[in-house]
PDB file of N, CA and C in Angstrom:
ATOM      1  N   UNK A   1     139.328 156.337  52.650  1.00  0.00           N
ATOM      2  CA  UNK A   1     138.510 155.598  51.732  1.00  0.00           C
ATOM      3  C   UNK A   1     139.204 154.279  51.420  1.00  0.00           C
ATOM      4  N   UNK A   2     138.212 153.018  51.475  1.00  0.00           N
ATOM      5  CA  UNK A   2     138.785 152.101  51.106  1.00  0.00           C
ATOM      6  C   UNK A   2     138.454 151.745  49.420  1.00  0.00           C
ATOM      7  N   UNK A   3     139.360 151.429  48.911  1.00  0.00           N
ATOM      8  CA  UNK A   3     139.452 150.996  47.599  1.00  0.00           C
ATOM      9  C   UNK A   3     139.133 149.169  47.602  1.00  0.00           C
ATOM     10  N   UNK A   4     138.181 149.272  46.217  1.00  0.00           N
ATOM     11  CA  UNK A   4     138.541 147.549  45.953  1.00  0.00           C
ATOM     12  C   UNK A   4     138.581 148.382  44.634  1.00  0.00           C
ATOM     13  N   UNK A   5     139.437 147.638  44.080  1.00  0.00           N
ATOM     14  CA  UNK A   5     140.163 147.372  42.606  1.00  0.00           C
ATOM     15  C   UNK A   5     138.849 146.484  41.850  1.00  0.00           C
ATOM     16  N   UNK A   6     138.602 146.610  40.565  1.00  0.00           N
ATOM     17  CA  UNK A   6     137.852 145.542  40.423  1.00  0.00           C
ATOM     18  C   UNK A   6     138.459 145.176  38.464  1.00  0.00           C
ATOM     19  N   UNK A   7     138.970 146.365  38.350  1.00  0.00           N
ATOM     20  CA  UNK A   7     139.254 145.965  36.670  1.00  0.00           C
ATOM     21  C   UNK A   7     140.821 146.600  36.607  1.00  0.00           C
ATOM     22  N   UNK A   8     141.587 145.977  35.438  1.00  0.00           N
ATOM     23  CA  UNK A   8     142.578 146.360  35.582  1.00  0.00           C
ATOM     24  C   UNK A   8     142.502 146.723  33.558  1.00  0.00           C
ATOM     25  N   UNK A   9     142.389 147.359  33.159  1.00  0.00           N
ATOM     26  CA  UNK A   9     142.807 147.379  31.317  1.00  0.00           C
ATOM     27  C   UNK A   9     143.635 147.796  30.864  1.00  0.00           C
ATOM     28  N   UNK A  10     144.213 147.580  29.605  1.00  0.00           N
ATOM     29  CA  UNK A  10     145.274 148.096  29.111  1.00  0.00           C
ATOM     30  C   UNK A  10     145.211 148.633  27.394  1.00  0.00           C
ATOM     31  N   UNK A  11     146.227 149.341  27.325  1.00  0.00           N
ATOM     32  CA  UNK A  11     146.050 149.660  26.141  1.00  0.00           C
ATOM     33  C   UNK A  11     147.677 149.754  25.602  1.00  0.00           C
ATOM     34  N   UNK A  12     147.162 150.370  23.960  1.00  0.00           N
ATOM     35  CA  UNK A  12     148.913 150.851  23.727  1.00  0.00           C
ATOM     36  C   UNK A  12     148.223 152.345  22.452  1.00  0.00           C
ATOM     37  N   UNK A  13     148.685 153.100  22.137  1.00  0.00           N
ATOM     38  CA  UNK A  13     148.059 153.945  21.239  1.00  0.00           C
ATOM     39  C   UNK A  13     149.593 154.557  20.544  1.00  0.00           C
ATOM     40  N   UNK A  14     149.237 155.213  19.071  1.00  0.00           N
ATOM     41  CA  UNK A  14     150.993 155.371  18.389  1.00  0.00           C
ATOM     42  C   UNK A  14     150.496 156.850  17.675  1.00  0.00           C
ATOM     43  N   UNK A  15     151.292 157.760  17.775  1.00  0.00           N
ATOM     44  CA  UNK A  15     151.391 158.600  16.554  1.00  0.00           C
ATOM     45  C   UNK A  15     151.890 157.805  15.269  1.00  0.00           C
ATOM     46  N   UNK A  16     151.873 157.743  14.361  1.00  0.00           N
ATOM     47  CA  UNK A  16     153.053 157.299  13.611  1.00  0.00           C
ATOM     48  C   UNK A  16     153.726 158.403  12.723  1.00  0.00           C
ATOM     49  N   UNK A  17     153.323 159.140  12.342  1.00  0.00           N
ATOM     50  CA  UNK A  17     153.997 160.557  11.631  1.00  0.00           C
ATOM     51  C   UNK A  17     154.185 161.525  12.401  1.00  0.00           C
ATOM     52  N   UNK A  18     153.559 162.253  13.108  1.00  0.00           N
ATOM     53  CA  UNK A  18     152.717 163.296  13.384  1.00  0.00           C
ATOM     54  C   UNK A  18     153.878 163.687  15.003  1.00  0.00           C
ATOM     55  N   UNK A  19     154.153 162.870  15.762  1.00  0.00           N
ATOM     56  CA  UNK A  19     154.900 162.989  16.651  1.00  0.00           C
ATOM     57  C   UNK A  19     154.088 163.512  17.927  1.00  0.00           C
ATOM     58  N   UNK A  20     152.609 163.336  17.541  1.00  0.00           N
ATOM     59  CA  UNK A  20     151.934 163.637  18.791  1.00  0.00           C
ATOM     60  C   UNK A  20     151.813 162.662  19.919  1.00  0.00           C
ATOM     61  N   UNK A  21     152.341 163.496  21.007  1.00  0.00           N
ATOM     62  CA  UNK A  21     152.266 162.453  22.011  1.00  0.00           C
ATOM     63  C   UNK A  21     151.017 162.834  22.669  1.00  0.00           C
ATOM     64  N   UNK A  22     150.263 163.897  22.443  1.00  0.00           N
ATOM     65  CA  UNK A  22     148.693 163.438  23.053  1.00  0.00           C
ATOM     66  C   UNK A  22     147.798 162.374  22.431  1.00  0.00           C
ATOM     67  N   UNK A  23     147.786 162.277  21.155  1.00  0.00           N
ATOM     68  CA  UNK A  23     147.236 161.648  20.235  1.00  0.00           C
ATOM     69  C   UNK A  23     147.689 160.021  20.541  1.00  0.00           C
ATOM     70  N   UNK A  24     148.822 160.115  21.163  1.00  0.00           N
ATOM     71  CA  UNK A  24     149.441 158.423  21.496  1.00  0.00           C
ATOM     72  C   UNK A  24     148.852 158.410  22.524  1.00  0.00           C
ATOM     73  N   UNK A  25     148.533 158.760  23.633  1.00  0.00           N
ATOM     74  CA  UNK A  25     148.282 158.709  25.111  1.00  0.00           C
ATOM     75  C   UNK A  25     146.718 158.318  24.823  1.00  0.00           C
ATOM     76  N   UNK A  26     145.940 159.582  23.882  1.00  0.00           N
ATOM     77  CA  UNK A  26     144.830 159.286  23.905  1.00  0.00           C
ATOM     78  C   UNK A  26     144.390 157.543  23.141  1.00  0.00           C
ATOM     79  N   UNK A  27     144.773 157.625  22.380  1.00  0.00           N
ATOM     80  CA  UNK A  27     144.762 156.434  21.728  1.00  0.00           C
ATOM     81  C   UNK A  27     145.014 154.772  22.586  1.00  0.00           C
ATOM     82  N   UNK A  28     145.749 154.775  23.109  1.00  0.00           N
ATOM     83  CA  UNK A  28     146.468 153.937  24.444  1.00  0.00           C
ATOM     84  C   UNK A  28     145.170 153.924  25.257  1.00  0.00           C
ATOM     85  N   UNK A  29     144.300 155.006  25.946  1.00  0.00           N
ATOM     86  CA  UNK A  29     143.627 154.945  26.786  1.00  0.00           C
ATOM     87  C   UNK A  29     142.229 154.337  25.734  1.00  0.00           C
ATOM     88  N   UNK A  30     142.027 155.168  24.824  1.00  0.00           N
ATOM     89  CA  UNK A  30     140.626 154.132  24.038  1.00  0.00           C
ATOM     90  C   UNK A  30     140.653 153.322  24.188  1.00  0.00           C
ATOM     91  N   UNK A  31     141.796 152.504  23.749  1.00  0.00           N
ATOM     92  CA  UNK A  31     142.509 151.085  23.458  1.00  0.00           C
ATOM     93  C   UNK A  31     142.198 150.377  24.364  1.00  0.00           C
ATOM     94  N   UNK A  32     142.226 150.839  25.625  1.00  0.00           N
ATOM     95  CA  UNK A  32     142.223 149.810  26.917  1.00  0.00           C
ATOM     96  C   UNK A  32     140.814 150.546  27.229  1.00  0.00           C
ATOM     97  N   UNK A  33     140.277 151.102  27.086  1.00  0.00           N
ATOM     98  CA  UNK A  33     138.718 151.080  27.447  1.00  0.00           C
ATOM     99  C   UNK A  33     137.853 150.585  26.457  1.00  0.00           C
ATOM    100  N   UNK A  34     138.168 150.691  25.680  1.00  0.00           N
ATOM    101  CA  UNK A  34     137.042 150.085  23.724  1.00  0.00           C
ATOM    102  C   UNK A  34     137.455 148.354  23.773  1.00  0.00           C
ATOM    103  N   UNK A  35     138.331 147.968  24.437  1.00  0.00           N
ATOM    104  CA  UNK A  35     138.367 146.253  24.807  1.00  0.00           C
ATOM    105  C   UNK A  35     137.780 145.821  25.710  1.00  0.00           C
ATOM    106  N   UNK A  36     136.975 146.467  26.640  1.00  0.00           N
ATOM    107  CA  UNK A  36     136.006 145.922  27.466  1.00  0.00           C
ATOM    108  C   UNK A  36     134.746 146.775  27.537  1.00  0.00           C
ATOM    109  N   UNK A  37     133.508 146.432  27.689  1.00  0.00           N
ATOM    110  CA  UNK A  37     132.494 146.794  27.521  1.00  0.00           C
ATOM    111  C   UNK A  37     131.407 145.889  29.817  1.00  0.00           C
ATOM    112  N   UNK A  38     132.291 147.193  30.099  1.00  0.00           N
ATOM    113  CA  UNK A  38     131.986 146.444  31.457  1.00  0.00           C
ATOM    114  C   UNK A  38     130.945 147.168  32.385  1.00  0.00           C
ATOM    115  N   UNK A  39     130.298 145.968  32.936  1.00  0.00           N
ATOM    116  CA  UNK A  39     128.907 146.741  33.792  1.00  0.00           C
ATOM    117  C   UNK A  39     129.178 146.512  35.261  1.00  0.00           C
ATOM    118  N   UNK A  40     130.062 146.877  35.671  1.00  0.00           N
ATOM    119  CA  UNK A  40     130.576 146.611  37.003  1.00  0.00           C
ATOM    120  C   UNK A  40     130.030 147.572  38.061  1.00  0.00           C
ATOM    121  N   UNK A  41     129.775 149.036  37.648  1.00  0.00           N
ATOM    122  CA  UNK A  41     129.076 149.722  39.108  1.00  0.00           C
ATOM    123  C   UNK A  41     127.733 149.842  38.598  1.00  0.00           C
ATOM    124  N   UNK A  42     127.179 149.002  37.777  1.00  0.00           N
ATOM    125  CA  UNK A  42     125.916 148.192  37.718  1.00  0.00           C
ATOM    126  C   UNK A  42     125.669 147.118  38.597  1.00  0.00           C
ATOM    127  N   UNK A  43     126.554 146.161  38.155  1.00  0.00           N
ATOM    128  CA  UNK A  43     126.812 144.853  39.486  1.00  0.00           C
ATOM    129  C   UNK A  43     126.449 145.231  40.804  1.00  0.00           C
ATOM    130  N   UNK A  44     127.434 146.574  41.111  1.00  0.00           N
ATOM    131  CA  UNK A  44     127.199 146.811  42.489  1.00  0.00           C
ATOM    132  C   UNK A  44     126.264 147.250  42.879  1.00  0.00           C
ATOM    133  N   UNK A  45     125.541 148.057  42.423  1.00  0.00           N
ATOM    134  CA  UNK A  45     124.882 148.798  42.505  1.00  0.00           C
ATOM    135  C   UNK A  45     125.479 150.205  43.029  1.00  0.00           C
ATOM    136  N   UNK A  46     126.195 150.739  42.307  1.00  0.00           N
ATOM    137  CA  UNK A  46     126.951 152.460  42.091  1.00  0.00           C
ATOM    138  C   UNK A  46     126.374 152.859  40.901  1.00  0.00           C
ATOM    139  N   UNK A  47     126.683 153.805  41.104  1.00  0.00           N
ATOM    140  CA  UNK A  47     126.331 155.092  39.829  1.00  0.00           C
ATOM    141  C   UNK A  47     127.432 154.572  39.141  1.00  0.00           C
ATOM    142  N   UNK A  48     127.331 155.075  37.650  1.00  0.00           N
ATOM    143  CA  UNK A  48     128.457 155.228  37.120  1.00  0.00           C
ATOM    144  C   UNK A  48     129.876 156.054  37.660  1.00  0.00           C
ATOM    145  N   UNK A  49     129.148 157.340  38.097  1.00  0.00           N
ATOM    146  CA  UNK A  49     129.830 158.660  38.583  1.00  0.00           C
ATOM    147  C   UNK A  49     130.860 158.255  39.399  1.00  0.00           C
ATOM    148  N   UNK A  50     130.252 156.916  40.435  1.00  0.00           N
ATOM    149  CA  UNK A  50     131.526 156.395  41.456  1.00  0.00           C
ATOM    150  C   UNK A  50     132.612 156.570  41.153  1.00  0.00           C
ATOM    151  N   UNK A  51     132.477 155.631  39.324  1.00  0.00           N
ATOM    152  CA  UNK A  51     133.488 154.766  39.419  1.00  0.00           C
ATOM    153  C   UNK A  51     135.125 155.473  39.581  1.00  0.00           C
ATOM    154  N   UNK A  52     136.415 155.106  40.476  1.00  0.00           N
ATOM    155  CA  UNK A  52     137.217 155.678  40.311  1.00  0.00           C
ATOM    156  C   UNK A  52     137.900 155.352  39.464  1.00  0.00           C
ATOM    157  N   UNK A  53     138.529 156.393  38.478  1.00  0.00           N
ATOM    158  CA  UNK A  53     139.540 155.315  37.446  1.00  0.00           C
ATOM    159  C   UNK A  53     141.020 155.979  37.608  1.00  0.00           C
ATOM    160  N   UNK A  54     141.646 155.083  37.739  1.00  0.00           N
ATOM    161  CA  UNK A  54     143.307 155.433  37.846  1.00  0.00           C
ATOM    162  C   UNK A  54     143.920 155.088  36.569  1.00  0.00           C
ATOM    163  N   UNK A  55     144.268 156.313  36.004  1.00  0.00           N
ATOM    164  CA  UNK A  55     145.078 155.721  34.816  1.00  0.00           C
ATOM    165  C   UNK A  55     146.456 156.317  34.728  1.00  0.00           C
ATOM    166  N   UNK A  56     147.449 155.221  34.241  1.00  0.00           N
ATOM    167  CA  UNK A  56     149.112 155.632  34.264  1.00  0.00           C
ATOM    168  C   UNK A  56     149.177 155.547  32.635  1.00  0.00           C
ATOM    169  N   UNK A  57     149.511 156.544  32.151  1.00  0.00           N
ATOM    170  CA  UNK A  57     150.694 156.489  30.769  1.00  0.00           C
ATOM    171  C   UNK A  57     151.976 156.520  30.410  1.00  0.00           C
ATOM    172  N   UNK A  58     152.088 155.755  29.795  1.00  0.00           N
ATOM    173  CA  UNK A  58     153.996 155.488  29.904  1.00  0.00           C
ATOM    174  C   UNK A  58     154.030 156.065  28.042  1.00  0.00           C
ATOM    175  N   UNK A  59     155.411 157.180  28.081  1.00  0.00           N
ATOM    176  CA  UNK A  59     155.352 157.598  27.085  1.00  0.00           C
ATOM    177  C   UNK A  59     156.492 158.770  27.174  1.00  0.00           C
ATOM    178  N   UNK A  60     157.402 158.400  25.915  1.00  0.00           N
ATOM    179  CA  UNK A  60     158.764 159.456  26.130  1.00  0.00           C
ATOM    180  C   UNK A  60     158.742 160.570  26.512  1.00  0.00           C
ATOM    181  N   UNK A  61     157.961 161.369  26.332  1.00  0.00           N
ATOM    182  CA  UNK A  61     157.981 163.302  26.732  1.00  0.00           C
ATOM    183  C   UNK A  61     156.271 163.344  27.219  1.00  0.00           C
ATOM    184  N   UNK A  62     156.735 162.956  28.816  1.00  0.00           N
ATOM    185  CA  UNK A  62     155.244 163.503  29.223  1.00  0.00           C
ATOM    186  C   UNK A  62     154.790 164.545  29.328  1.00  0.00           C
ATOM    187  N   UNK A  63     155.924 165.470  28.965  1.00  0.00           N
ATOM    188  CA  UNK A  63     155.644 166.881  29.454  1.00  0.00           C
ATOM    189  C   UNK A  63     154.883 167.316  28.056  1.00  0.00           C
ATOM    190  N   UNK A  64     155.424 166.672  27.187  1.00  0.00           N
ATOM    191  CA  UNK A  64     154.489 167.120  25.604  1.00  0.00           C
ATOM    192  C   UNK A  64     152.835 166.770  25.640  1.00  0.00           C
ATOM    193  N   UNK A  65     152.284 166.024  26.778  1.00  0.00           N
ATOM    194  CA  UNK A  65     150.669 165.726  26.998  1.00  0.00           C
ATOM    195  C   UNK A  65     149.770 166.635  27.240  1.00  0.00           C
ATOM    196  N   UNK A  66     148.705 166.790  26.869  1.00  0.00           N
ATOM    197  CA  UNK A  66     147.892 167.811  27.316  1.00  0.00           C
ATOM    198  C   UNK A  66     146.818 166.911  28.261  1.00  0.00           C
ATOM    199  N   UNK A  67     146.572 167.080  29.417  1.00  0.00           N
ATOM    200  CA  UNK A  67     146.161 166.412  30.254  1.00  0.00           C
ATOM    201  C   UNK A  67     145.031 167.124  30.269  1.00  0.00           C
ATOM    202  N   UNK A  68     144.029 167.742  29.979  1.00  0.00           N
ATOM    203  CA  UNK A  68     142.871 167.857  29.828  1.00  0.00           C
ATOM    204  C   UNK A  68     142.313 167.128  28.283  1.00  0.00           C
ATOM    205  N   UNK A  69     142.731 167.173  27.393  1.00  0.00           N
ATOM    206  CA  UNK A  69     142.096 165.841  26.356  1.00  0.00           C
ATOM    207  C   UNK A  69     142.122 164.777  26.913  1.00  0.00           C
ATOM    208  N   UNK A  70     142.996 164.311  27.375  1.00  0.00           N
ATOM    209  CA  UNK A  70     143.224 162.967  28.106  1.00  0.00           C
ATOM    210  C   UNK A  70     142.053 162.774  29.131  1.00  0.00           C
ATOM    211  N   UNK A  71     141.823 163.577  30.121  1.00  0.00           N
ATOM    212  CA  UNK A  71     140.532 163.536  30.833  1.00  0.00           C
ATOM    213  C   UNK A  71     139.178 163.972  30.361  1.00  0.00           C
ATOM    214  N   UNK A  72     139.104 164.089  29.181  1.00  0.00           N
ATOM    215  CA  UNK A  72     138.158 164.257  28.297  1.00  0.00           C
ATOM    216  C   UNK A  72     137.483 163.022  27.567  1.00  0.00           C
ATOM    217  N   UNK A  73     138.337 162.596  27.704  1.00  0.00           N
ATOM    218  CA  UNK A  73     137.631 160.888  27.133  1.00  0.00           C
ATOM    219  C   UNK A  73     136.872 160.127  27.752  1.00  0.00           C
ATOM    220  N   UNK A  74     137.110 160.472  29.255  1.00  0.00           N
ATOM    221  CA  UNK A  74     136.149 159.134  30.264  1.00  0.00           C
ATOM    222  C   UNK A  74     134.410 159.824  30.381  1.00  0.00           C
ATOM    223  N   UNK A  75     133.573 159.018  29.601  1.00  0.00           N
ATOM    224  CA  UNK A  75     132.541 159.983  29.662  1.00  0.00           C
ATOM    225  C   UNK A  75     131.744 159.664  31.195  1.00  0.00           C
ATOM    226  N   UNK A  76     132.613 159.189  31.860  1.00  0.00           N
ATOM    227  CA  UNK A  76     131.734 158.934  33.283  1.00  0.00           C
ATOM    228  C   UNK A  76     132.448 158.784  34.536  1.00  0.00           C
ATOM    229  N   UNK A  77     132.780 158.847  35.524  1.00  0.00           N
ATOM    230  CA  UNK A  77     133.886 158.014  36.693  1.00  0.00           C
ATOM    231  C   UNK A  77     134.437 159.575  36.766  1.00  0.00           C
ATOM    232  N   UNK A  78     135.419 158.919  38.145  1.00  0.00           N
ATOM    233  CA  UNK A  78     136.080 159.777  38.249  1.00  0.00           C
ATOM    234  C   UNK A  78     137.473 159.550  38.173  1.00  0.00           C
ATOM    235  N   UNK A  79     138.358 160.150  37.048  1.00  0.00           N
ATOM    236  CA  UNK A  79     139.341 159.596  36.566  1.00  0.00           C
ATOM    237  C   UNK A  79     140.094 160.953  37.067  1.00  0.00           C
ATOM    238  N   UNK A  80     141.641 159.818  37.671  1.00  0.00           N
ATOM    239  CA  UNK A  80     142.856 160.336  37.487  1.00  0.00           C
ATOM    240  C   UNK A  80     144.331 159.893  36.876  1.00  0.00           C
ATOM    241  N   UNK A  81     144.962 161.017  36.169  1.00  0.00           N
ATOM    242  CA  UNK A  81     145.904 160.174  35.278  1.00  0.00           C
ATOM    243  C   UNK A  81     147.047 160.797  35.710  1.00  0.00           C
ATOM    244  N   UNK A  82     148.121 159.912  35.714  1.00  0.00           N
ATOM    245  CA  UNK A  82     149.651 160.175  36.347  1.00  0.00           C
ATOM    246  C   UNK A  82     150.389 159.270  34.259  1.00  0.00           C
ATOM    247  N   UNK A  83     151.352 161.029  34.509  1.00  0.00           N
ATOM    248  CA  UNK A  83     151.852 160.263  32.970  1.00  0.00           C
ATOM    249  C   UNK A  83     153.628 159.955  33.442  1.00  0.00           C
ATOM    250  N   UNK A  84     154.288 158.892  33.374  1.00  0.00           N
ATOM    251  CA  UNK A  84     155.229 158.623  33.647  1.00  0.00           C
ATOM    252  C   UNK A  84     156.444 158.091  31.867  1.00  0.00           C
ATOM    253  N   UNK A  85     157.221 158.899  32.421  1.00  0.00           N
ATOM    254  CA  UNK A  85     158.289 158.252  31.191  1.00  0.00           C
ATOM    255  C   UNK A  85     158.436 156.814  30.840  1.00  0.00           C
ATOM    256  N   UNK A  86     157.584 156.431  29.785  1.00  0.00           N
ATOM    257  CA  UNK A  86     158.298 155.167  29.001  1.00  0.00           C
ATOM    258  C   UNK A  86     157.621 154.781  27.178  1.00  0.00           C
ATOM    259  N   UNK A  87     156.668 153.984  27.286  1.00  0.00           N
ATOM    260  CA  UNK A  87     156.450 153.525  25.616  1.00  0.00           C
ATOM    261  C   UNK A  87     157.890 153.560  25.115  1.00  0.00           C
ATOM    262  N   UNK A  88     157.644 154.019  23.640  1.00  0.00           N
ATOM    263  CA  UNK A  88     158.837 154.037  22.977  1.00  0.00           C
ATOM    264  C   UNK A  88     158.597 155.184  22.149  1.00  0.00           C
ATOM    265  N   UNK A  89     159.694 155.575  21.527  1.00  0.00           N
ATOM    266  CA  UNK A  89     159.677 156.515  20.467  1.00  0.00           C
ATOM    267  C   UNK A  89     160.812 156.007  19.531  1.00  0.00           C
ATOM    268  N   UNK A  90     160.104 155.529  18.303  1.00  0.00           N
ATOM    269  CA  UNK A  90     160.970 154.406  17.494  1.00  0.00           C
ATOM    270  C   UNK A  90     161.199 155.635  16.216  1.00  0.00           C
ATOM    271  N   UNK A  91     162.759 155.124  15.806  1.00  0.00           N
ATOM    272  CA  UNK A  91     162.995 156.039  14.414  1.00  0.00           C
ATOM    273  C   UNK A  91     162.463 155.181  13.146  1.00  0.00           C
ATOM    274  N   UNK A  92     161.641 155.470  12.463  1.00  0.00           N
ATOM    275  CA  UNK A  92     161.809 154.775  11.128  1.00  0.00           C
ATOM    276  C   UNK A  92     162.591 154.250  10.238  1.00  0.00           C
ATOM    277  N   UNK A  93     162.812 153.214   9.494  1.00  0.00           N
ATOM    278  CA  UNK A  93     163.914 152.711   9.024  1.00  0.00           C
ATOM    279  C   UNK A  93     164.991 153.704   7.962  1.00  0.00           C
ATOM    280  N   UNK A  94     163.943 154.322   7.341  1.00  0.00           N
ATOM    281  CA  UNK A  94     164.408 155.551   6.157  1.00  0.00           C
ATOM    282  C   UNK A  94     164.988 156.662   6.762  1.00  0.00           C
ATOM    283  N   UNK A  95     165.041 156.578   8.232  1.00  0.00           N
ATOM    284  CA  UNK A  95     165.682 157.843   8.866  1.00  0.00           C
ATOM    285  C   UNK A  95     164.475 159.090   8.903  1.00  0.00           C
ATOM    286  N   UNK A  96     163.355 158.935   8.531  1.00  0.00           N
ATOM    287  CA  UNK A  96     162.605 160.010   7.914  1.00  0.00           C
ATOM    288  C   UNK A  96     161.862 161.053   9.429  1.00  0.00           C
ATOM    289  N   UNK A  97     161.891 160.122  10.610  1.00  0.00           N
ATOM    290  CA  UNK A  97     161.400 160.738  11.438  1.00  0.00           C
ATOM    291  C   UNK A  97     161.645 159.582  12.582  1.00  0.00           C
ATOM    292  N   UNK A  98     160.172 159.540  13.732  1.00  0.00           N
ATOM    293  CA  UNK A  98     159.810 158.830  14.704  1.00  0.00           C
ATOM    294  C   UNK A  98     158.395 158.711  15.143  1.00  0.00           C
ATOM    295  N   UNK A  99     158.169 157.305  15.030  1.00  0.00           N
ATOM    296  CA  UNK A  99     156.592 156.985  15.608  1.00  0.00           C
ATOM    297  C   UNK A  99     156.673 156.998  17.142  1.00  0.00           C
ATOM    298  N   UNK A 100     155.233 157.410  17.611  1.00  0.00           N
ATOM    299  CA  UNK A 100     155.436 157.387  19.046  1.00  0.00           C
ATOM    300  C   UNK A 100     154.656 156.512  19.869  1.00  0.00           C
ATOM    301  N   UNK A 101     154.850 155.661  20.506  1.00  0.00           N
ATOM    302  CA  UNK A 101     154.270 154.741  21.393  1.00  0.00           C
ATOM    303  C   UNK A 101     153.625 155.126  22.567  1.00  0.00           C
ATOM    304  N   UNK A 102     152.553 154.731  23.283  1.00  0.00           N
ATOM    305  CA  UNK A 102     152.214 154.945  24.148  1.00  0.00           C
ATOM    306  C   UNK A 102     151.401 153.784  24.948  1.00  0.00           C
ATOM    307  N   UNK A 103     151.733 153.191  25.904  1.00  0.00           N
ATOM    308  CA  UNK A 103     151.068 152.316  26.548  1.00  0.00           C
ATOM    309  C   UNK A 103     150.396 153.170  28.147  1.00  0.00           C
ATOM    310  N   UNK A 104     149.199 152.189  27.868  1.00  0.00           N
ATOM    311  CA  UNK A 104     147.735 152.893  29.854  1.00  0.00           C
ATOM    312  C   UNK A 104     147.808 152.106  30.030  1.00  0.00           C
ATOM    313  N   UNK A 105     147.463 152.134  31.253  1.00  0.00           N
ATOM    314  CA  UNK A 105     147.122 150.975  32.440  1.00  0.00           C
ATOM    315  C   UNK A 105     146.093 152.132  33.045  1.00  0.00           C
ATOM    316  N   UNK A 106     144.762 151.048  33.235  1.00  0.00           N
ATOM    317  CA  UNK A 106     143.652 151.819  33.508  1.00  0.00           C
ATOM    318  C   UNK A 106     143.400 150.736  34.839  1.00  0.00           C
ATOM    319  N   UNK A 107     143.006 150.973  36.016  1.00  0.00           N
ATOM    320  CA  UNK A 107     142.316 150.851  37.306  1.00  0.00           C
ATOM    321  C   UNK A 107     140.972 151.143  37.316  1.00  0.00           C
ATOM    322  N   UNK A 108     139.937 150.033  37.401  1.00  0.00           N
ATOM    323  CA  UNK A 108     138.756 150.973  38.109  1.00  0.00           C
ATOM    324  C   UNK A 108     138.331 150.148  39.592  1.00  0.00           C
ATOM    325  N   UNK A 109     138.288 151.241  40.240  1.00  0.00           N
ATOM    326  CA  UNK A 109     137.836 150.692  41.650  1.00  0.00           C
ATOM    327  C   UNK A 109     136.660 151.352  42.390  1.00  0.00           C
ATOM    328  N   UNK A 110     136.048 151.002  43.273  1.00  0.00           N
ATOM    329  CA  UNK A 110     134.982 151.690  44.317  1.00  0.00           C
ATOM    330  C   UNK A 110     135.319 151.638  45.412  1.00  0.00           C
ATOM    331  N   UNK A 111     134.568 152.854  46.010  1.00  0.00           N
ATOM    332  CA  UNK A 111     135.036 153.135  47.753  1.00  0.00           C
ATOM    333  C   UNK A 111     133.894 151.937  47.679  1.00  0.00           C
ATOM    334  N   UNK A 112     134.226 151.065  48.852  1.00  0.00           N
ATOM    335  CA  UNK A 112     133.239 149.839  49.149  1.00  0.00           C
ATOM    336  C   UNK A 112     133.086 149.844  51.040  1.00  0.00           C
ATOM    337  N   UNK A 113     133.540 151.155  51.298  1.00  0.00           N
ATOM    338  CA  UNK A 113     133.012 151.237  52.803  1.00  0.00           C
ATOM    339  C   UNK A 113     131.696 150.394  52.824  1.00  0.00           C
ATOM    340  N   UNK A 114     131.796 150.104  54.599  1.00  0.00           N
ATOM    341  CA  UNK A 114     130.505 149.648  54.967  1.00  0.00           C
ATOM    342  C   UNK A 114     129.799 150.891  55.319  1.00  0.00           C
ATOM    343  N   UNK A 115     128.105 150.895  54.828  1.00  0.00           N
ATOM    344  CA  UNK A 115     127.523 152.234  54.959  1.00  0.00           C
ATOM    345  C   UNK A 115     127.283 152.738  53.782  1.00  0.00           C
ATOM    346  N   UNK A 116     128.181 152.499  52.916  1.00  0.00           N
ATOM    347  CA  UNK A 116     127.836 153.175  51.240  1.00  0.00           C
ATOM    348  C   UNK A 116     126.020 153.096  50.672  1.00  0.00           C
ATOM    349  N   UNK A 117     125.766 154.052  50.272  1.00  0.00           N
ATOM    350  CA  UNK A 117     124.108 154.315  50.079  1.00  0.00           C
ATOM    351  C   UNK A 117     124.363 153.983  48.895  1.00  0.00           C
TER     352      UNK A 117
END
């Protein structure tokens, strides 16, 4: 399958008490989808369903994600998410705990073979 890339978005999403790192991930991914409002496999003429979406999360303990909420959010496309170690996980000044950061990078692309119905 050939890929064209056509959007690239971003986000950042935070626990700030709570220490949830799904709640950061999810948040990160709204973030970079609720900033664009895009009609692109309209343009083409695709279904929504096409669309592929690649999304990366960067975020201290990926292993703490629940990767089915996370794929629960895209109400259309076909999304895949790879969560890789980074954001931040900052201590508060009072010592009292740690907020948690989370930055996406969202991809959407279409197979754009010649032949596509």
């Amino acid at each position: 399958m050939a890929k064209t890339r056509m959007v690239h978005q971003f986000g950042m999403g935070t626990s700030i008490r709570s220490l949830d790192y799904t709640a950061a991930a999810a948040r990160a991914i709204r973030d970079a989808l609720w900033h664009n409002s895009l009609n692109v496999a309209d343009a083409f003429g695709f279904p929504k369903e096409a669309m592929l979406v690649d999304v990366e999360i960067g975020i201290q303990q990926p292993d703490a994600v629940d990767m089915a909420q996370l794929l629960s959010i895209f109400p259309y496309g076909q999304p895949t998410i790879r969560l890789v170690k980074g954001g931040l996980d900052v201590t508060k000044p009072d010592g009292s705990g740690r907020s948690v950061i989370a930055n996406a990078a969202i991809i959407v692309s279409f197979d754009m073979e010649p032949g596509h119905d």
